[in-house]
N, C-alpha and C. Protein backbone atom coordinates (compact mmCIF):
# COMPACT_ATOMS: atom_id res chain seq x y z
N UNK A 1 0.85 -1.19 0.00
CA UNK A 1 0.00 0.00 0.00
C UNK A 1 0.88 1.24 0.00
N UNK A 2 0.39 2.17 -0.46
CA UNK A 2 1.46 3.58 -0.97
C UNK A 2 0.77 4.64 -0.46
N UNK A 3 1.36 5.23 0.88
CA UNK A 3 0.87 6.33 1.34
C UNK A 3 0.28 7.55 0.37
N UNK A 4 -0.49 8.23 0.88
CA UNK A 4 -0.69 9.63 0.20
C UNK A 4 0.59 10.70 -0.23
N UNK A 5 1.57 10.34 0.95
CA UNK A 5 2.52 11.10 1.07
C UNK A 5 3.73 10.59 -0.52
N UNK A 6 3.56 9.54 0.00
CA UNK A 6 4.56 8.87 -1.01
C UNK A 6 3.91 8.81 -2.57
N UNK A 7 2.68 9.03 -3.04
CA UNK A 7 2.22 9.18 -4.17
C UNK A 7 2.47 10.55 -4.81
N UNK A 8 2.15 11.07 -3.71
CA UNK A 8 2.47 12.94 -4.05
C UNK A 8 3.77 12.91 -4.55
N UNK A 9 4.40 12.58 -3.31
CA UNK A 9 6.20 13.49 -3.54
C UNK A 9 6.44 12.52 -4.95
N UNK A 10 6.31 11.01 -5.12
CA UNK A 10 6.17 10.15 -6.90
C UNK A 10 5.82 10.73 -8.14
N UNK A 11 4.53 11.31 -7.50
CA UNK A 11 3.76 12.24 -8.94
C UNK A 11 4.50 13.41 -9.32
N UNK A 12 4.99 14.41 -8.32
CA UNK A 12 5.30 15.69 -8.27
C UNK A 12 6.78 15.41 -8.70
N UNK A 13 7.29 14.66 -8.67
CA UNK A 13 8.86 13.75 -9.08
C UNK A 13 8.57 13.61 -10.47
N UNK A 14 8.38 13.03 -10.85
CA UNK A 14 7.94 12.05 -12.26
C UNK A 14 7.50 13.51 -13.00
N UNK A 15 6.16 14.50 -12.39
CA UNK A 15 5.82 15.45 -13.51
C UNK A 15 6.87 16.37 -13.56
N UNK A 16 7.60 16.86 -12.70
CA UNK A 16 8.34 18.48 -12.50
C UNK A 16 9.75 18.37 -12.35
N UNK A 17 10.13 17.20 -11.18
CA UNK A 17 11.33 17.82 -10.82
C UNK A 17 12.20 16.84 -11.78
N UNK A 18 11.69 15.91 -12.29
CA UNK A 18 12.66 14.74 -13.16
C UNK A 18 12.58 15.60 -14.11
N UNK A 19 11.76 16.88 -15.05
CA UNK A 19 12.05 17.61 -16.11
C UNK A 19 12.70 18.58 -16.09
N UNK A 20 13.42 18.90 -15.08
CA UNK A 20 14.28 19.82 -14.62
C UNK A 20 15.94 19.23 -14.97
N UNK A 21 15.89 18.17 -15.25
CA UNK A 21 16.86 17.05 -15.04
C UNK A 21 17.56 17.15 -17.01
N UNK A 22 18.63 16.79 -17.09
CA UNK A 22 19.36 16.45 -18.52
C UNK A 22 18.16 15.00 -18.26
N UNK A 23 17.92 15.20 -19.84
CA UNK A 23 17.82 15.49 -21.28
C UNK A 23 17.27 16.66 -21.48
N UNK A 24 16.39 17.79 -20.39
CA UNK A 24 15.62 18.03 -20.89
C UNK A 24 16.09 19.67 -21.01
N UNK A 25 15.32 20.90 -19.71
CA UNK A 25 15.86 21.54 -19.55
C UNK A 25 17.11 21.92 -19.18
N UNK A 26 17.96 21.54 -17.99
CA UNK A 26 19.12 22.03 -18.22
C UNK A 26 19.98 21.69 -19.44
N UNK A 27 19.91 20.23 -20.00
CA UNK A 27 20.77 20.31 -21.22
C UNK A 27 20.42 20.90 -22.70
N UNK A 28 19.10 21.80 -22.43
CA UNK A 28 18.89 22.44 -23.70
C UNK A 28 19.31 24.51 -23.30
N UNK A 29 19.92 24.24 -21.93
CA UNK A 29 20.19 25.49 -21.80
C UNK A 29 21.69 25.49 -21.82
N UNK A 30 22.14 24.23 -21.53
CA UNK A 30 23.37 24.35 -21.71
C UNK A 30 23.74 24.46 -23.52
N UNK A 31 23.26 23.51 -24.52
CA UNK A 31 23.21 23.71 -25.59
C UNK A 31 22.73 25.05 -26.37
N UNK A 32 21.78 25.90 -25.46
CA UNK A 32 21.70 27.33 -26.02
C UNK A 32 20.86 27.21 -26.89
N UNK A 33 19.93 25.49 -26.67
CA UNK A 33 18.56 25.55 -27.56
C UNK A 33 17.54 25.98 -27.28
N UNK A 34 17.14 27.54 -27.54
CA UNK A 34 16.25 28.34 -27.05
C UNK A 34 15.17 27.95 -27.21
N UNK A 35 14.99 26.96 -28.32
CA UNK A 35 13.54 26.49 -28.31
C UNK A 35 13.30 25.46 -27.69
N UNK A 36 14.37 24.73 -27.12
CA UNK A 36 13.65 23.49 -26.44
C UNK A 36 13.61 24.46 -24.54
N UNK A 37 14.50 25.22 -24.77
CA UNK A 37 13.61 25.99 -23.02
C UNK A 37 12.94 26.68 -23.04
N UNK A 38 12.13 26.97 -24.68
CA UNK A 38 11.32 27.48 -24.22
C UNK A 38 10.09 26.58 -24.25
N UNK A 39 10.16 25.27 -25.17
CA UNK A 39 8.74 23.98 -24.65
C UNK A 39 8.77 23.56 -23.46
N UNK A 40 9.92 23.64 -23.28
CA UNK A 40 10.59 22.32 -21.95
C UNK A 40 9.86 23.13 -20.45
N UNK A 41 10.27 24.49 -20.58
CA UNK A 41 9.62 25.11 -19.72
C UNK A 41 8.03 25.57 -19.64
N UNK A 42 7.60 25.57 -20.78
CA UNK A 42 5.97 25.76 -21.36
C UNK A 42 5.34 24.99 -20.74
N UNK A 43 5.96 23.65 -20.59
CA UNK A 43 5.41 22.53 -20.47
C UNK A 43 4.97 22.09 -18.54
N UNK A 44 6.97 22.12 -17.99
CA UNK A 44 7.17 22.59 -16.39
C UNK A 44 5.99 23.70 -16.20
N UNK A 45 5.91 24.80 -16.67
CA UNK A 45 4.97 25.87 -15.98
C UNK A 45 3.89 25.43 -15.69
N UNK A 46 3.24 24.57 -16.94
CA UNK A 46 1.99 23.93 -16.40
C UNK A 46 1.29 23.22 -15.55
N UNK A 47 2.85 22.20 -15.39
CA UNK A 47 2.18 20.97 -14.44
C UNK A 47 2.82 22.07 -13.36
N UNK A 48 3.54 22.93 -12.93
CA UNK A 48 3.54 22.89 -11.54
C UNK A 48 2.28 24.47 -11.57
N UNK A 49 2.17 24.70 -12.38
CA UNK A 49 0.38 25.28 -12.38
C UNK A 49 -0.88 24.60 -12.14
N UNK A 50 -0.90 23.59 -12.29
CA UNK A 50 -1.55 22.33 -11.85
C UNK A 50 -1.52 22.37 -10.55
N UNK A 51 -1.00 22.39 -10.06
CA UNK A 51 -0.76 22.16 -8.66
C UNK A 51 -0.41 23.18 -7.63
N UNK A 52 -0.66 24.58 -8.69
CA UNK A 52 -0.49 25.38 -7.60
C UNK A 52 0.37 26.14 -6.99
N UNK A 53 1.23 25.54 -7.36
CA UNK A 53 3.19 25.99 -7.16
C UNK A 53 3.45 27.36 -7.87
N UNK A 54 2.94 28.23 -7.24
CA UNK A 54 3.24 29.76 -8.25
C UNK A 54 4.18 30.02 -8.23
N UNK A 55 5.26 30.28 -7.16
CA UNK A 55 6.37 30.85 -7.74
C UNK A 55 7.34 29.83 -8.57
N UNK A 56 7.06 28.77 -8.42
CA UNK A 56 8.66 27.97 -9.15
C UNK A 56 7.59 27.84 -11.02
N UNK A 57 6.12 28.01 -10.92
CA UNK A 57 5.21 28.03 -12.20
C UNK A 57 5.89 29.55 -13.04
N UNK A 58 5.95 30.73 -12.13
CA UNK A 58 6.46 31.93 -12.56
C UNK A 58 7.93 31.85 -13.09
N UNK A 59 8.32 31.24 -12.27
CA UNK A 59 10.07 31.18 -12.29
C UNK A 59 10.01 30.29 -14.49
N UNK A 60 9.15 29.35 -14.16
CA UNK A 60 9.44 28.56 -15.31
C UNK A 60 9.01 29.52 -16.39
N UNK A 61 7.96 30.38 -16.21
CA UNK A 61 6.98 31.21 -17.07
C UNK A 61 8.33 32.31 -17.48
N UNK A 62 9.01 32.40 -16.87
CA UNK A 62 10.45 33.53 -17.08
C UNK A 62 11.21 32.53 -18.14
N UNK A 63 11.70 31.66 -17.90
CA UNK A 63 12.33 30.70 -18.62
C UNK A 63 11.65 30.70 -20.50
N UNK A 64 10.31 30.53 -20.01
CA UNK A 64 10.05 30.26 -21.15
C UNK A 64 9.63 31.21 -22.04
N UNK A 65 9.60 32.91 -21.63
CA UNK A 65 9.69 33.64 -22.15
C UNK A 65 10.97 34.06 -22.89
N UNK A 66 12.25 33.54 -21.94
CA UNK A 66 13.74 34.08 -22.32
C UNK A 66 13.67 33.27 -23.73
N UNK A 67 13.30 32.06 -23.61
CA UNK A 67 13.60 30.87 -24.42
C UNK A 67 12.70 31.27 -26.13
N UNK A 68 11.37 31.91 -26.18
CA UNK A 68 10.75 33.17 -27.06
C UNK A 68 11.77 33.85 -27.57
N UNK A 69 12.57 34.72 -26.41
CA UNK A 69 12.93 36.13 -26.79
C UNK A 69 14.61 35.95 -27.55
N UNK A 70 14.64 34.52 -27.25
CA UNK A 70 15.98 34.26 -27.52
C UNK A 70 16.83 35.06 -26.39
N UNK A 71 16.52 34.96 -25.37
CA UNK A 71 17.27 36.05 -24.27
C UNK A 71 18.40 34.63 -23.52
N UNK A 72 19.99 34.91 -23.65
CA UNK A 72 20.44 34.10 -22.76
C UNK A 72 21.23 34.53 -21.56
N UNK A 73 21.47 35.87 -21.57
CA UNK A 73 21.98 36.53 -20.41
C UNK A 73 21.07 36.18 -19.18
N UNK A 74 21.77 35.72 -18.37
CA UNK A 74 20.42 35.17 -17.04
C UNK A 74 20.08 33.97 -17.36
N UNK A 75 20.30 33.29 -17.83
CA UNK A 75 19.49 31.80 -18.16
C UNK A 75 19.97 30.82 -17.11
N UNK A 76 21.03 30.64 -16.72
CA UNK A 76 21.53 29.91 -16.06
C UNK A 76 21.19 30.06 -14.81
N UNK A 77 20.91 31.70 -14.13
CA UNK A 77 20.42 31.60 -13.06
C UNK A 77 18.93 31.82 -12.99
N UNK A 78 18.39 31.74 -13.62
CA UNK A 78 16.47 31.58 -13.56
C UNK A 78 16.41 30.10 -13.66
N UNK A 79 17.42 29.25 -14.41
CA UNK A 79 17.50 28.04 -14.30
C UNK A 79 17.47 27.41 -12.43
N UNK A 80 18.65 28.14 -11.83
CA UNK A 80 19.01 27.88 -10.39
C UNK A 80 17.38 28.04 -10.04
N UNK A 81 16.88 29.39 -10.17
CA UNK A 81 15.75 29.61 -9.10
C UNK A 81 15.01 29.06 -9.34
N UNK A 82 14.56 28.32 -10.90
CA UNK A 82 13.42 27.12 -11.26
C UNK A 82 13.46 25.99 -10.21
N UNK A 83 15.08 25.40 -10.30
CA UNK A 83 15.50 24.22 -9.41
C UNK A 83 15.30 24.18 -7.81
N UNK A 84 15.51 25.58 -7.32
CA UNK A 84 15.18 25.68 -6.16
C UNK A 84 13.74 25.88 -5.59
N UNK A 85 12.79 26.71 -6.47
CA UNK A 85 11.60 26.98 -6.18
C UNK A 85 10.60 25.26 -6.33
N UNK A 86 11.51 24.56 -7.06
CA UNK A 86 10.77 23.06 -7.51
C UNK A 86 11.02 22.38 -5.99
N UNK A 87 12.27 22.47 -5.56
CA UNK A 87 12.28 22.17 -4.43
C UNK A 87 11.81 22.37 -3.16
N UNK A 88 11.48 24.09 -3.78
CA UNK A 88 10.48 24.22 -2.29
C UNK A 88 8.84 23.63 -2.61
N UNK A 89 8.76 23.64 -3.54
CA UNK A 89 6.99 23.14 -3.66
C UNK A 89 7.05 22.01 -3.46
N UNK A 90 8.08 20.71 -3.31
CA UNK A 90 8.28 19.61 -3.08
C UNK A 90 8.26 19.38 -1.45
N UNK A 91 8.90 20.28 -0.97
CA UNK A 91 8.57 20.11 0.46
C UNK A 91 7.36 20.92 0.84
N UNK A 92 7.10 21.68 0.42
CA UNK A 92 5.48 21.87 1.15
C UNK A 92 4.44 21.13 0.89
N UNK A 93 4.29 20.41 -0.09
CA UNK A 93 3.96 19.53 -0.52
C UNK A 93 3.99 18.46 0.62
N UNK A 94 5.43 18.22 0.47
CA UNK A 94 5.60 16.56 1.58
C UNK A 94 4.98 17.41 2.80
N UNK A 95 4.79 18.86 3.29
CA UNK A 95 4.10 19.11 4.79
C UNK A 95 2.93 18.90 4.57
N UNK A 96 2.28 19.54 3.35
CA UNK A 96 0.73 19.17 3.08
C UNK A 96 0.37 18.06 3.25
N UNK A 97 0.97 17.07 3.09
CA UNK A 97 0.78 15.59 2.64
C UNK A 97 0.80 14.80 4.37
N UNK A 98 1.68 15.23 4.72
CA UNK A 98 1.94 14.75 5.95
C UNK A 98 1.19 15.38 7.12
N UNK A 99 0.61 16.65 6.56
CA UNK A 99 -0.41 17.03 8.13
C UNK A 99 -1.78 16.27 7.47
N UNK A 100 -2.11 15.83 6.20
CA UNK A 100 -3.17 15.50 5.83
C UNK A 100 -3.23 14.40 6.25
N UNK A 101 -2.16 13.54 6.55
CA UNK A 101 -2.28 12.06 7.21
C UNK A 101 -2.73 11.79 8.53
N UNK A 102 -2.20 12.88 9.37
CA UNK A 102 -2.71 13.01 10.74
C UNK A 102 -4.05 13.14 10.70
C-alpha cells in the first residue's frame, strides 16, 4: 500500500522535478537551444500550475519567455531559481501531505 505522502512526492517527481533534469531543460540550456527551453519550460509551468506551485510556475513562465525572446543573459540563473523553487513546492507539498495524514 502507498501512502498519500509517497504518491504525491512520486507524482510531483515524475511530472516536474525529473524535467528539470538532462535530457531536458538544463541540457537544452546548456546547448543554447532556445527552443527546447522554451517547450521544456511551457510545459514545467503547467504541471507545476496544476498544482499550484506559483512561484517555481512563474520562475518557469520567465524561462520560457527568455527561451521566445531568444534572451540568454540570465538563463543559467532563472535556471538555479526554477531548481530551487521546484524544491520548495516539493517540500510543502511533503508538509501538506503529511499534516493530511494526521
Amino acid at each position: 500500500e502507498i501512502s498519500l505522502l509517497d504518491f504525491s512526492k512520486k507524482t510531483l517527481s515524475k511530472c516536474c522535478i525529473d524535467s528539470l533534469r538532462p535530457p531536458s531543460l538544463q541540457e537544452a540550456v546548456v546547448r543554447g537551444d532556445m527552443k527546447g527551453v522554451e517547450v521544456t519550460a511551457h510545459t514545467i509551468k503547467g504541471m507545476l500550475a496544476n498544482v499550484s506551485f506559483v512561484r517555481a510556475a512563474a520562475s518557469a513562465s520567465c524561462l520560457e519567455r527568455m527561451g521566445q525572446q531568444c534572451v540568454t543573459q540570465g538563463l543559467p540563473e532563472e535556471l538555479a531559481r526554477l531548481e530551487q523553487e521546484a524544491s520548495l513546492a516539493l517540500a510543502e507539498l511533503e508538509a501538506f501531505c503529511t499534516e493530511m495524514i494526521r
